[in-house]
Protein backbone atom coordinates (compact mmCIF):
# COMPACT_ATOMS: atom_id res chain seq x y z
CA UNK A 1 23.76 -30.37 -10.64
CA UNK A 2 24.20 -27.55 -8.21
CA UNK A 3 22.60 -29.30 -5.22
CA UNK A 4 24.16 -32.32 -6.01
CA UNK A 5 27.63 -30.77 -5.65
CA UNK A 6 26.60 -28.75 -2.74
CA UNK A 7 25.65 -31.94 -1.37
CA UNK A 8 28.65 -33.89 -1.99
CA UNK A 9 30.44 -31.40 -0.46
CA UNK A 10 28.66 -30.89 3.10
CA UNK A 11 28.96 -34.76 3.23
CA UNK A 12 32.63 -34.51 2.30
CA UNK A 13 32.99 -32.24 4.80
CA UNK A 14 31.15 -34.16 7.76
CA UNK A 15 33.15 -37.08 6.79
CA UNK A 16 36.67 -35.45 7.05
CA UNK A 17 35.22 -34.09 10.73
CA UNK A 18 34.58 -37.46 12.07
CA UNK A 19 37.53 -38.59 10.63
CA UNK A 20 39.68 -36.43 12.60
CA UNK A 21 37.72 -36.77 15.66
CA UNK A 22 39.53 -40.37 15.95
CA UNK A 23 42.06 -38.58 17.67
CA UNK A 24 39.98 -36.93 20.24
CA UNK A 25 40.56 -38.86 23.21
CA UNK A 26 40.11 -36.21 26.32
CA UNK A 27 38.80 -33.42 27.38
CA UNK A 28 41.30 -31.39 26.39
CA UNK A 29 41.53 -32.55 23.02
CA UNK A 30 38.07 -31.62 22.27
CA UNK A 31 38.26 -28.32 24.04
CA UNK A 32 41.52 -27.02 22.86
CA UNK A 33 43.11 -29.71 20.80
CA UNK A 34 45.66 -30.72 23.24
CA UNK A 35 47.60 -27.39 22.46
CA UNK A 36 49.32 -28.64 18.88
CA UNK A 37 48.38 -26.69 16.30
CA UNK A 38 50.75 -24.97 13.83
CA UNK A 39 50.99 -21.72 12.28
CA UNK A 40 48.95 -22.46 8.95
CA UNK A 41 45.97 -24.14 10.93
CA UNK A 42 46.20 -21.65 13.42
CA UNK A 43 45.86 -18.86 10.79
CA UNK A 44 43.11 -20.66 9.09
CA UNK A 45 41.10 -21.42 12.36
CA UNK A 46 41.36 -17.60 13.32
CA UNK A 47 39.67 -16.79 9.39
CA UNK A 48 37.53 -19.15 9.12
CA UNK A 49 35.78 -18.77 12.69
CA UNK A 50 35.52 -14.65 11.39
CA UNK A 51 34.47 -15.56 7.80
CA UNK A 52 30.70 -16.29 8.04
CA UNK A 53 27.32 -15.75 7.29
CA UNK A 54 27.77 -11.62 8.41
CA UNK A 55 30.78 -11.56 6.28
CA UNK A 56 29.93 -12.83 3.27
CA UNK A 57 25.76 -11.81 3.66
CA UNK A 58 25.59 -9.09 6.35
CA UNK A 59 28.88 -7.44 5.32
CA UNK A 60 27.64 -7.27 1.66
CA UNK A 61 24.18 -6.11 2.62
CA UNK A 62 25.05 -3.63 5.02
CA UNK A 63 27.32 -2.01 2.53
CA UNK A 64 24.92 -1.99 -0.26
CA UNK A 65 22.39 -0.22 2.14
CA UNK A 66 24.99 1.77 3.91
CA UNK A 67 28.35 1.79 2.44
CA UNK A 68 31.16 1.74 4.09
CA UNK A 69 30.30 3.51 7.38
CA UNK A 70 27.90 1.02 7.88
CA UNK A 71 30.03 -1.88 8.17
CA UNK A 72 32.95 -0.02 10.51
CA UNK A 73 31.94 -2.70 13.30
CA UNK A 74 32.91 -5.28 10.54
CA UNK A 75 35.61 -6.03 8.93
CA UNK A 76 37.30 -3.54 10.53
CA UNK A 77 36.40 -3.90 14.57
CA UNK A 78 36.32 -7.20 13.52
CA UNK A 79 40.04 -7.79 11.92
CA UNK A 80 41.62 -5.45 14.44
CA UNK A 81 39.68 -7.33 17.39
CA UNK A 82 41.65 -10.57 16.50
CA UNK A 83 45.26 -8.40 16.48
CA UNK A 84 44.53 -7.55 19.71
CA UNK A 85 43.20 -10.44 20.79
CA UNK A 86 46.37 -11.98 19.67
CA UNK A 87 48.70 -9.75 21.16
CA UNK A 88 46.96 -10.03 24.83
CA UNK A 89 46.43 -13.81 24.78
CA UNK A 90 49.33 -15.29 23.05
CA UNK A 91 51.42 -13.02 25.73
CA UNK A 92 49.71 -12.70 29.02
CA UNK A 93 47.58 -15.92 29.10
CA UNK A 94 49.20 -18.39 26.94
CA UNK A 95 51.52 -19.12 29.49
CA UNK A 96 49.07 -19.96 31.91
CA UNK A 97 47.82 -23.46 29.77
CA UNK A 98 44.03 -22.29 30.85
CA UNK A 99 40.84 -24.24 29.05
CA UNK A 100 38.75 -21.15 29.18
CA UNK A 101 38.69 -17.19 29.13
CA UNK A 102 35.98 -18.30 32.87
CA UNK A 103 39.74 -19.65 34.69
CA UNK A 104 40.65 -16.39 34.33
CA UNK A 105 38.36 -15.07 35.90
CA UNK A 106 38.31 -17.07 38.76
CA UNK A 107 42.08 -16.91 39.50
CA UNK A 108 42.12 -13.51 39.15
CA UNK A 109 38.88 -12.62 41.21
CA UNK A 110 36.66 -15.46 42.62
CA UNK A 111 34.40 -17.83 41.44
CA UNK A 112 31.22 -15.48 41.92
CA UNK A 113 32.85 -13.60 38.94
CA UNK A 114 33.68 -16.48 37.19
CA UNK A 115 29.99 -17.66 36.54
CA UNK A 116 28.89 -13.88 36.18
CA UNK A 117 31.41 -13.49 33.58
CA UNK A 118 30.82 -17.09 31.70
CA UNK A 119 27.01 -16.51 31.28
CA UNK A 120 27.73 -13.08 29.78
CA UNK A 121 29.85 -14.47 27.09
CA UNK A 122 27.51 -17.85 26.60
CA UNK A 123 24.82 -15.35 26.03
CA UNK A 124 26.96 -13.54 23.24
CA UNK A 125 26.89 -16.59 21.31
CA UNK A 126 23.03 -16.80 20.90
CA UNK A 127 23.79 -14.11 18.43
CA UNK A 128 26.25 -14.95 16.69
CA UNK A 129 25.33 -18.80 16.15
CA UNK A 130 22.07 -17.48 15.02
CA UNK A 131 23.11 -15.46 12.43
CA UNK A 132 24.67 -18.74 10.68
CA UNK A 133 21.71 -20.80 11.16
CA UNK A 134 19.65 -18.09 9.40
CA UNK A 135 22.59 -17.63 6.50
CA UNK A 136 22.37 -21.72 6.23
CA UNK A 137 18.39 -21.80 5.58
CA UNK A 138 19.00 -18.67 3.41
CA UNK A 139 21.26 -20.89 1.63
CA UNK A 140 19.38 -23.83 1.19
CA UNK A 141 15.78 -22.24 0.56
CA UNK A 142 17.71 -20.08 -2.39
CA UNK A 143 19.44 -23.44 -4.23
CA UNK A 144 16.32 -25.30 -4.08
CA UNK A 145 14.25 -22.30 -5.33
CA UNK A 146 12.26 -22.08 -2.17
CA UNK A 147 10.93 -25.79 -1.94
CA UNK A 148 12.92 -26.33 1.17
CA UNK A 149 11.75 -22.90 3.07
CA UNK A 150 14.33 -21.06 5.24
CA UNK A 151 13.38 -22.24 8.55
CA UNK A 152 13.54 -26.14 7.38
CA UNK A 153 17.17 -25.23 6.18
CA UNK A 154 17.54 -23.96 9.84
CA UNK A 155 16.67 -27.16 11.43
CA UNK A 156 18.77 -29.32 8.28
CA UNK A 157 21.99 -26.64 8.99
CA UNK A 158 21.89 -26.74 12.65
CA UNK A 159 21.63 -30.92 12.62
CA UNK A 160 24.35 -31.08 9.88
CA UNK A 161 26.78 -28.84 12.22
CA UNK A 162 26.10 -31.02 15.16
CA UNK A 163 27.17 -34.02 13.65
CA UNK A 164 30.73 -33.53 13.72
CA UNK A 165 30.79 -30.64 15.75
CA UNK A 166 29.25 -32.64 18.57
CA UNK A 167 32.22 -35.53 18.07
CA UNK A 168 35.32 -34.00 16.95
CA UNK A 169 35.66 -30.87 18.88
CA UNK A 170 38.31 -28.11 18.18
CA UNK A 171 40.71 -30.64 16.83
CA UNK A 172 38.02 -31.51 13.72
CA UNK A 173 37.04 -27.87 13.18
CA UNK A 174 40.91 -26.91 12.72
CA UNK A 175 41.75 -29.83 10.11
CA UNK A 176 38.41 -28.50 8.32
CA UNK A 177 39.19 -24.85 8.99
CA UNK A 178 42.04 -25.07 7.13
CA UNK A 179 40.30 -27.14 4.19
CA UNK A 180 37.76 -24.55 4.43
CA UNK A 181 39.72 -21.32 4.31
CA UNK A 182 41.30 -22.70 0.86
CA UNK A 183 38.04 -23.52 -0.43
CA UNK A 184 36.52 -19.56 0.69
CA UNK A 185 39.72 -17.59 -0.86
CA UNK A 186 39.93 -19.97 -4.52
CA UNK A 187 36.02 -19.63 -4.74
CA UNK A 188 36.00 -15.84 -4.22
CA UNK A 189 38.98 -14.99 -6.43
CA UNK A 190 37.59 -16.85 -9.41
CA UNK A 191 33.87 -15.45 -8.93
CA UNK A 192 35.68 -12.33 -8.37
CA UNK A 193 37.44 -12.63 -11.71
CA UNK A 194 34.53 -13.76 -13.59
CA UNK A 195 32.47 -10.78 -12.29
CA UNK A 196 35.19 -8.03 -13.32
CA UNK A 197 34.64 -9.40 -16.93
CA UNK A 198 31.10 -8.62 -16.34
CA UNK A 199 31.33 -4.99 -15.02
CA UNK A 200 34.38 -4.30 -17.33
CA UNK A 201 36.98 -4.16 -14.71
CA UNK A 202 37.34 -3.11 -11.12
CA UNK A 203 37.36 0.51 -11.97
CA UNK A 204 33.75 0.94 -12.58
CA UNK A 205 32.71 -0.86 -9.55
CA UNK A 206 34.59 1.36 -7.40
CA UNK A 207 33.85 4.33 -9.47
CA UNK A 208 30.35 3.83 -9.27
CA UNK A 209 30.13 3.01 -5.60
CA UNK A 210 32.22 6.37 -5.00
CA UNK A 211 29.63 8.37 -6.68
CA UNK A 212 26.60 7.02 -4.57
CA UNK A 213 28.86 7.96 -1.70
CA UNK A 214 29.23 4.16 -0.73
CA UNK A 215 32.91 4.76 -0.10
CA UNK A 216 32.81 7.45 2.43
CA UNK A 217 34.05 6.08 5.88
CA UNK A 218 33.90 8.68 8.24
CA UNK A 219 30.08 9.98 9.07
CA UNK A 220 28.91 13.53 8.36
CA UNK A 221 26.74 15.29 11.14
CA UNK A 222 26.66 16.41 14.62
CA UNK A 223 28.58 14.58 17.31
CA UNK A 224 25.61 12.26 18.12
CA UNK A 225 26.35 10.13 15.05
CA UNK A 226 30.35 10.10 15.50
CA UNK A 227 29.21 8.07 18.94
CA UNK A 228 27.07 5.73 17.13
CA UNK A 229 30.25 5.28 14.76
CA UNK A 230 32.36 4.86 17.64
CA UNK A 231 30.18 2.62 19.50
CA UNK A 232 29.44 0.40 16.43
CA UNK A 233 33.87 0.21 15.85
CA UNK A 234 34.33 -0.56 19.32
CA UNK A 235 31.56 -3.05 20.37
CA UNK A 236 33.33 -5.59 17.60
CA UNK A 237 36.49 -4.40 18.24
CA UNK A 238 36.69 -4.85 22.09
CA UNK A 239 33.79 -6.41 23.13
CA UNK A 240 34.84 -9.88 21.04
CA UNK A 241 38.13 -10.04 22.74
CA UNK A 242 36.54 -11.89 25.45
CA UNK A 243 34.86 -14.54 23.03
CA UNK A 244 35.98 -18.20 23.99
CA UNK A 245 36.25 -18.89 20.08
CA UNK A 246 38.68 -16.22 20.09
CA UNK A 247 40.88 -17.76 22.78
CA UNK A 248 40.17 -21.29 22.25
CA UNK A 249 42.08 -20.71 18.42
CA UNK A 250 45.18 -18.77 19.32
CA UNK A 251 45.84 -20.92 22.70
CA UNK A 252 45.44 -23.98 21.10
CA UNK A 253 48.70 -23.19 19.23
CA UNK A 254 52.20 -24.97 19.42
CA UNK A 255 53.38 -22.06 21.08
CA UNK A 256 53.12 -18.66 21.97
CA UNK A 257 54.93 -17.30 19.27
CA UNK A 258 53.02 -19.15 16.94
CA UNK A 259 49.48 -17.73 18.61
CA UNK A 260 50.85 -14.23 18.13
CA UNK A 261 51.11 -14.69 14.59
CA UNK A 262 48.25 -16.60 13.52
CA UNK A 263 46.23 -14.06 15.08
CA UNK A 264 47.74 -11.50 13.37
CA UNK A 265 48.11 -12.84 10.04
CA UNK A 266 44.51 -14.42 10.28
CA UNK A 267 43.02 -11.25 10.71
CA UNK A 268 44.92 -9.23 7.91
CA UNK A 269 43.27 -12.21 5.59
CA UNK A 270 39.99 -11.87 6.97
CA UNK A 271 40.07 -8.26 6.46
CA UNK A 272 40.77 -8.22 2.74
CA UNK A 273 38.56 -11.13 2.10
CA UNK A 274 35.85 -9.41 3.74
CA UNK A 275 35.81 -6.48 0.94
CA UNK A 276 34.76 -8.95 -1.88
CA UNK A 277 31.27 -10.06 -1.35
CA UNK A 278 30.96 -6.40 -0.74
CA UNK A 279 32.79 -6.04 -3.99
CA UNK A 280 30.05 -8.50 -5.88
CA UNK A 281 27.37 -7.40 -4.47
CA UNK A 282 27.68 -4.00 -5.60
CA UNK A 283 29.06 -5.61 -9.18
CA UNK A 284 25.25 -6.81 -9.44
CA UNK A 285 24.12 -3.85 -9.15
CA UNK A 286 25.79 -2.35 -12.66
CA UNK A 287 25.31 -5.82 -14.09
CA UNK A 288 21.38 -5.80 -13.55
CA UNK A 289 19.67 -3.17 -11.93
CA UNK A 290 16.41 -4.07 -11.91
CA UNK A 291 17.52 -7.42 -10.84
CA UNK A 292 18.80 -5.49 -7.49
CA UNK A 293 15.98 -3.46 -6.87
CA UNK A 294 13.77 -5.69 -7.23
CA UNK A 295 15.56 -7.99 -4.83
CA UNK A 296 16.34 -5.04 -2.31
CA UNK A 297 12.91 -4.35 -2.01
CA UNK A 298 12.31 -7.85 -0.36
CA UNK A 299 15.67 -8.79 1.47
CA UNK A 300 18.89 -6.98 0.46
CA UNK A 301 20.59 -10.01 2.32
CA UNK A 302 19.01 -12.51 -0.36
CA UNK A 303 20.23 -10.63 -3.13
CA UNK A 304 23.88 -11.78 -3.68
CA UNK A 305 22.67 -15.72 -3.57
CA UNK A 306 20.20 -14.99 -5.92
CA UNK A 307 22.07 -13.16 -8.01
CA UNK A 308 24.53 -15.55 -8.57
CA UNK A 309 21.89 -18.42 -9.12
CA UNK A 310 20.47 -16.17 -11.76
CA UNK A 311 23.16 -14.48 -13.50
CA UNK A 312 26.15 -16.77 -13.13
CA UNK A 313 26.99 -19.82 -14.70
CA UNK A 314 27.37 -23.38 -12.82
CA UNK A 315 30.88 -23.58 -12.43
CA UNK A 316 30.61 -20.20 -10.62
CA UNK A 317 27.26 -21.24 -9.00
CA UNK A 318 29.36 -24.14 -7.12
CA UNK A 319 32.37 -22.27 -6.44
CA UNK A 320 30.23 -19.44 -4.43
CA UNK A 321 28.19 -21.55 -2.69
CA UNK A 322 30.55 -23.96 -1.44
CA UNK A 323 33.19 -21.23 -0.53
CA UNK A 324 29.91 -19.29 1.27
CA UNK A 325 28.98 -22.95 3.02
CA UNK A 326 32.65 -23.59 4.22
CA UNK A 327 32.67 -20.11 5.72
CA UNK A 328 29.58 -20.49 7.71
CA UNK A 329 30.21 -24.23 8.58
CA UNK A 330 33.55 -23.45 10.62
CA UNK A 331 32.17 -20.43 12.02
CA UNK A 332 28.84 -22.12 13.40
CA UNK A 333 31.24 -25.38 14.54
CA UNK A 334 33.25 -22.98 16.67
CA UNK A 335 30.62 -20.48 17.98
CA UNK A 336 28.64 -23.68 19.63
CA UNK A 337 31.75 -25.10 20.41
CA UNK A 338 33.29 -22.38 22.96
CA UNK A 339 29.52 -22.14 25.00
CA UNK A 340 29.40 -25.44 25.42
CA UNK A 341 33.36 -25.67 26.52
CA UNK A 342 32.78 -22.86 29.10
CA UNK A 343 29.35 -23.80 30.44
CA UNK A 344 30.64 -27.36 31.78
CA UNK A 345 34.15 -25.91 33.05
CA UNK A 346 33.21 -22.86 34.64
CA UNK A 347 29.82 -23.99 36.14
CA UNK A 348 28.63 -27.58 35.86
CA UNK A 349 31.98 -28.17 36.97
CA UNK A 350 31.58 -25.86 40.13
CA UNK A 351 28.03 -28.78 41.28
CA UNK A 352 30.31 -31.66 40.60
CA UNK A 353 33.58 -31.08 41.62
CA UNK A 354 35.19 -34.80 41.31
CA UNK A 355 33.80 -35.11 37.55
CA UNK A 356 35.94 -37.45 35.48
CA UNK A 357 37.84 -36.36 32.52
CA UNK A 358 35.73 -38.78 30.55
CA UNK A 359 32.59 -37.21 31.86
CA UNK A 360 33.93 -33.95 31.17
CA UNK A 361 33.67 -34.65 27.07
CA UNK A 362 30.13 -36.34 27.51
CA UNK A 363 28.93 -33.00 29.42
CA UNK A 364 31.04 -30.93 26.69
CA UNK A 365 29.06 -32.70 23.87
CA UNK A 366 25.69 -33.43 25.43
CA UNK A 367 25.83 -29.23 26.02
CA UNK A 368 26.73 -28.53 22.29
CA UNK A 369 23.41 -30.32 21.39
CA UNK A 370 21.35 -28.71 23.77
CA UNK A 371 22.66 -25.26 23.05
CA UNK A 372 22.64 -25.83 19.47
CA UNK A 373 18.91 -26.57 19.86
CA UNK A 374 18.65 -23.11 21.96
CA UNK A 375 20.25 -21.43 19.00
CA UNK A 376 17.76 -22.43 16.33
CA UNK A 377 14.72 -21.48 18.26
CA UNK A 378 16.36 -17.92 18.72
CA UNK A 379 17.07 -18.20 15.45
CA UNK A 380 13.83 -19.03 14.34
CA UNK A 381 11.99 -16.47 16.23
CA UNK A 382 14.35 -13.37 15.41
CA UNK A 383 13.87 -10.61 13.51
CA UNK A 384 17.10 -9.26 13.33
CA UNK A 385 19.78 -9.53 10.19
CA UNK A 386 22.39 -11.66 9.80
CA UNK A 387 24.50 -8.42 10.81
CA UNK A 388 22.13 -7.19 13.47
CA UNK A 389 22.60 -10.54 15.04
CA UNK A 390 26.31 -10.60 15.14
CA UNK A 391 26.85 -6.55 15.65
CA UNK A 392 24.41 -6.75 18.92
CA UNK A 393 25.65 -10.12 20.32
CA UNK A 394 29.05 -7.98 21.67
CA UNK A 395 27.63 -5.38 23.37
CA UNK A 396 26.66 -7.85 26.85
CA UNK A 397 30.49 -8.56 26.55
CA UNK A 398 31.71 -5.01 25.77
CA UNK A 399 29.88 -3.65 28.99
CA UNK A 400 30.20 -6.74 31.29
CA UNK A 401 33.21 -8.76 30.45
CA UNK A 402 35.93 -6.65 28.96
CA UNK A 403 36.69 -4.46 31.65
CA UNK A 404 37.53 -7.16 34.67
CA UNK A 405 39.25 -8.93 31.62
CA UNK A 406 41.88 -6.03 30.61
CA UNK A 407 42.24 -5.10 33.95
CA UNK A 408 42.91 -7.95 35.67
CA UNK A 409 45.55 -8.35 32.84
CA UNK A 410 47.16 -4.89 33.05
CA UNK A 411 46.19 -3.68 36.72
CA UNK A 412 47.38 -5.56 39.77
CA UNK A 413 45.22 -3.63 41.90
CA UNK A 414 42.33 -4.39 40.26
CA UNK A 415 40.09 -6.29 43.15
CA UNK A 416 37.07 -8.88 43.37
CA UNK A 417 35.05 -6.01 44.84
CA UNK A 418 36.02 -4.10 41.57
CA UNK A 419 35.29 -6.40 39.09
CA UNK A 420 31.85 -7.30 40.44
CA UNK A 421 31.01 -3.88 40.50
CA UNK A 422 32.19 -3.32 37.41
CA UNK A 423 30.17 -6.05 35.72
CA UNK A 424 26.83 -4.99 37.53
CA UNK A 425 27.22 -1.03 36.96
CA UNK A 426 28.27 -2.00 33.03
CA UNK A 427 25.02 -4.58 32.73
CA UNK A 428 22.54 -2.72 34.39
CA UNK A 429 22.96 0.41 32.88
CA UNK A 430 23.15 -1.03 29.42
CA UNK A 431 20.01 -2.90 29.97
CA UNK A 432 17.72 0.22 31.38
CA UNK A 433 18.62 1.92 28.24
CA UNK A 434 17.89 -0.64 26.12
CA UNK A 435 14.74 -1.42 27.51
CA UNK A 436 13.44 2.27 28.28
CA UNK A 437 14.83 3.52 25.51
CA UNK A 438 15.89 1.28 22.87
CA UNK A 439 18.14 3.56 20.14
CA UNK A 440 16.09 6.39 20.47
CA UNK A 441 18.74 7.24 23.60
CA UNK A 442 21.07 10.25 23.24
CA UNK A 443 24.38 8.18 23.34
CA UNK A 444 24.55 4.76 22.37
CA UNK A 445 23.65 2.10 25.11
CA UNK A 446 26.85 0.40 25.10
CA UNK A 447 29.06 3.34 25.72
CA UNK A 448 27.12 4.48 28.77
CA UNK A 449 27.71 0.88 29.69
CA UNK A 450 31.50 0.80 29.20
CA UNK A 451 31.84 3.96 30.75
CA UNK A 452 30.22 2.74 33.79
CA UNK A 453 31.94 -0.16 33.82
CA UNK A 454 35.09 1.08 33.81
CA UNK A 455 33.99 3.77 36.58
CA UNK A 456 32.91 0.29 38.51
CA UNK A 457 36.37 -1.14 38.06
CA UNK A 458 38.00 2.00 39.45
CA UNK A 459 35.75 2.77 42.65
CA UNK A 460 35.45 -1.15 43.65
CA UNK A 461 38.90 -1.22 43.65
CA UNK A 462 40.38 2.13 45.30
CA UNK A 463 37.96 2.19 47.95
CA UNK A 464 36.85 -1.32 48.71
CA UNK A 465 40.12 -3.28 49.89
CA UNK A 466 40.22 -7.00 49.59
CA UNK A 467 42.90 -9.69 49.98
CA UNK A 468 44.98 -9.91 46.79
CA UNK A 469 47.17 -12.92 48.23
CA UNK A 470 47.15 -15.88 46.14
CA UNK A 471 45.45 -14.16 43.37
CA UNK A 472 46.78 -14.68 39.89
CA UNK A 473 48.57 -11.47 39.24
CA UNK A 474 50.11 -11.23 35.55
């Protein structure tokens, strides 16, 4: 009964997708949907594109292992990321009706930077796309009991994504954000309230996490581990601002005003939402012990789908899994979404300049396909977590994109000469100390990187003078 449901429901949910994507008649339209979205969609599109497999899996895991200093990257880079985000796009580039976060750069710098910048961010996504293909086989491997193994779930997830994904564009992933986000909040509030009666209340969830030190926030040591707590809060924090999915969801707003606040009110959601598979995931672990160290010893990422296949009845069975499903369904729709948006405007674009608007969506989709394919043989081959995956897909963006980003936005000096520098001191010295050194490095690799960056930023653009006339100055 529970895969028949589950099925029901992923079919429901393709069908409303190609429904919508009736309306998708340009390029525009698929990329950004044509700029008319109000506040509640907006809201729900910011959630739901946050709300995946890390937050529901990785989150939970992490903080089982960790506790809460373990997941400072996310939810709380993560909710403050989309304030931010919010705040600099809905007033600085909202105005400017832009498709992608690669215009930018090319108005405010040169096309050089532009491609640079947009193969940075497409990289990101391999990360973050791949952590939802993995949390989809995950998925399907644990409802059938292991018949259909994890990677075949990959290949079934990725395909199932892809089918209205591919059609529909933004304007289908916002109807079925918002459809989605409903589904993820009712599902985890009852399975919430069916798990207090288990543990007795919330008091002796939080009680007990408190006394294994779960709740501590801040670390405890030298000053070597408050930079790998800083770097971890501000590689999701800052180095997501300059995700397309990010931009693509506030500027495809009605208006400014209504960007500002969908950002903001979409990320106070996601934030308390994040705290409650963290919540019942630690509830397992007073309800059955064994159970969870059993489970641990194998994957502590498996642990809450199993436990809820085990321990919970159907009703609750189906309202996890299809709230967990929706989450990771609009988040891997609009992670292979933005890629494939930015790839054909900011460089196929660039080898064939007179390309029709109705080529434009057939590049835009035929790219979603391929990348989507790209994704699931990362995905396949990784070894990372779920929140490994998501955690290390912002650091290329923290070091090489969000520098020329914030100050091309805030600085009117800021140059070409600068940003290029910026981007190749940032990069480069981020990868030597990943590859030379890996973690073993005194300071985390992608503070060095910032650092430099921003030290590349200054010096290119004090010392190296370049023509700032007809440059798009904010």
């Amino acid at each position: 009964m529970l895969i028949i449901f589950v099925t029901l429901y992923i079919f429901l949910s393709v069908a409303i997708g190609l429904f919508v994507s009736r309306k998708v008649k340009t390029s525009r339209d698929f990329a950004m949907a044509n700029r008319s979205l109000p506040l509640p969609i907006v809201i729900a599109s910011v959630f739901a594109t946050w709300f995946g497999a890390e937050a529901v899996f990785g989150i939970s895991a992490t903080f089982v292992d960790e506790g809460l200093n373990g997941v400072v990257a996310d939810p709380f880079g993560a909710s403050l990321c989309l304030i931010i985000a919010g705040i600099i796009f809905s007033k600085y580039l909202y105005k400017l009706n832009m498709i992608t976060l690669g215009d930018f750069y090319r108005k405010r710098y040169n096309k050089t930077i532009e491609i640079i910048t947009t193969v940075i961010i497409m990289i990101s996504y391999l990360g973050w796309v791949a952590a939802q293909i993995t949390a989809i086989g995950l998925i399907l491997s644990a409802l059938t009991n292991g018949q259909i193994s994890e990677s075949l779930g990959m290949i079934l997830g990725t395909l199932i994504i892809i089918s209205y994904t591919s059609i529909g564009g933004m304007l289908s992933i916002a109807i079925l954000d918002f459809v989605q986000m409903l589904v993820i909040i009712i599902g985890l509030i009852i399975i919430s309230y069916y798990v207090v009666g288990l543990t007795g209340g919330i008091t002796p969830v939080i009680n007990a996490a408190n006394n294994a030190g779960k709740l501590d926030f801040f670390p405890k040591g030298d000053i070597f581990l408050w930079l790998s707590f800083l770097a971890s809060f501000i590689t999701m924090m800052l180095g997501s601002i300059t995700q397309q999915d990010v931009y693509q969801r506030i500027t495809s707003a009605k208006s400014a005003k209504i960007a500002l606040w969908g950002s903001i009110f979409g990320g106070l959601i996601y934030f308390i939402f994040a705290f409650i598979p963290m919540f019942i995931a630690y509830s397992a672990i007073l309800i059955h012990p064994d159970f969870t160290v059993n489970i641990s010893e194998i994957n502590t990422q498996s642990m809450l789908p199993t436990f809820i296949i085990q321990y919970t009845p159907l009703f609750a069975q189906i309202l996890f899994f299809g709230a967990v499903l929706s989450a990771i369904m609009s988040t891997s729709s609009a992670t292979i979404l933005a890629p494939s948006v930015l790839f054909v405007e900011n460089i196929l674009k660039g080898f064939i300049p007179q390309m029709t608007d109705k080529k434009t969506l057939l590049f835009m989709r035929l790219t979603l396909v391929v990348f989507s394919f790209i994704v699931l043989i990362y995905a396949l081959n990784s070894e990372l977590s779920i929140f490994g995956m998501v955690e290390s897909a912002y650091k290329v963006t923290l070091v090489g994109a969000f520098t020329p980003l914030i100050f091309g936005i805030f600085w009117k000096k800021s140059n070409d000469m600068g940003a290029f520098m910026s981007i190749i001191g940032g990069v480069g010295s981020w990868l030597v100390i990943e590859l030379l050194y890996g973690d073993e490095f005194i300071i985390p690799s992608q503070l060095v990187g910032l650092a430099i960056s921003i030290s590349g930023m200054l010096i290119g653009s004090i010392f190296f003078k370049t023509n700032l006339k007809n440059k798009l100055i904010i």
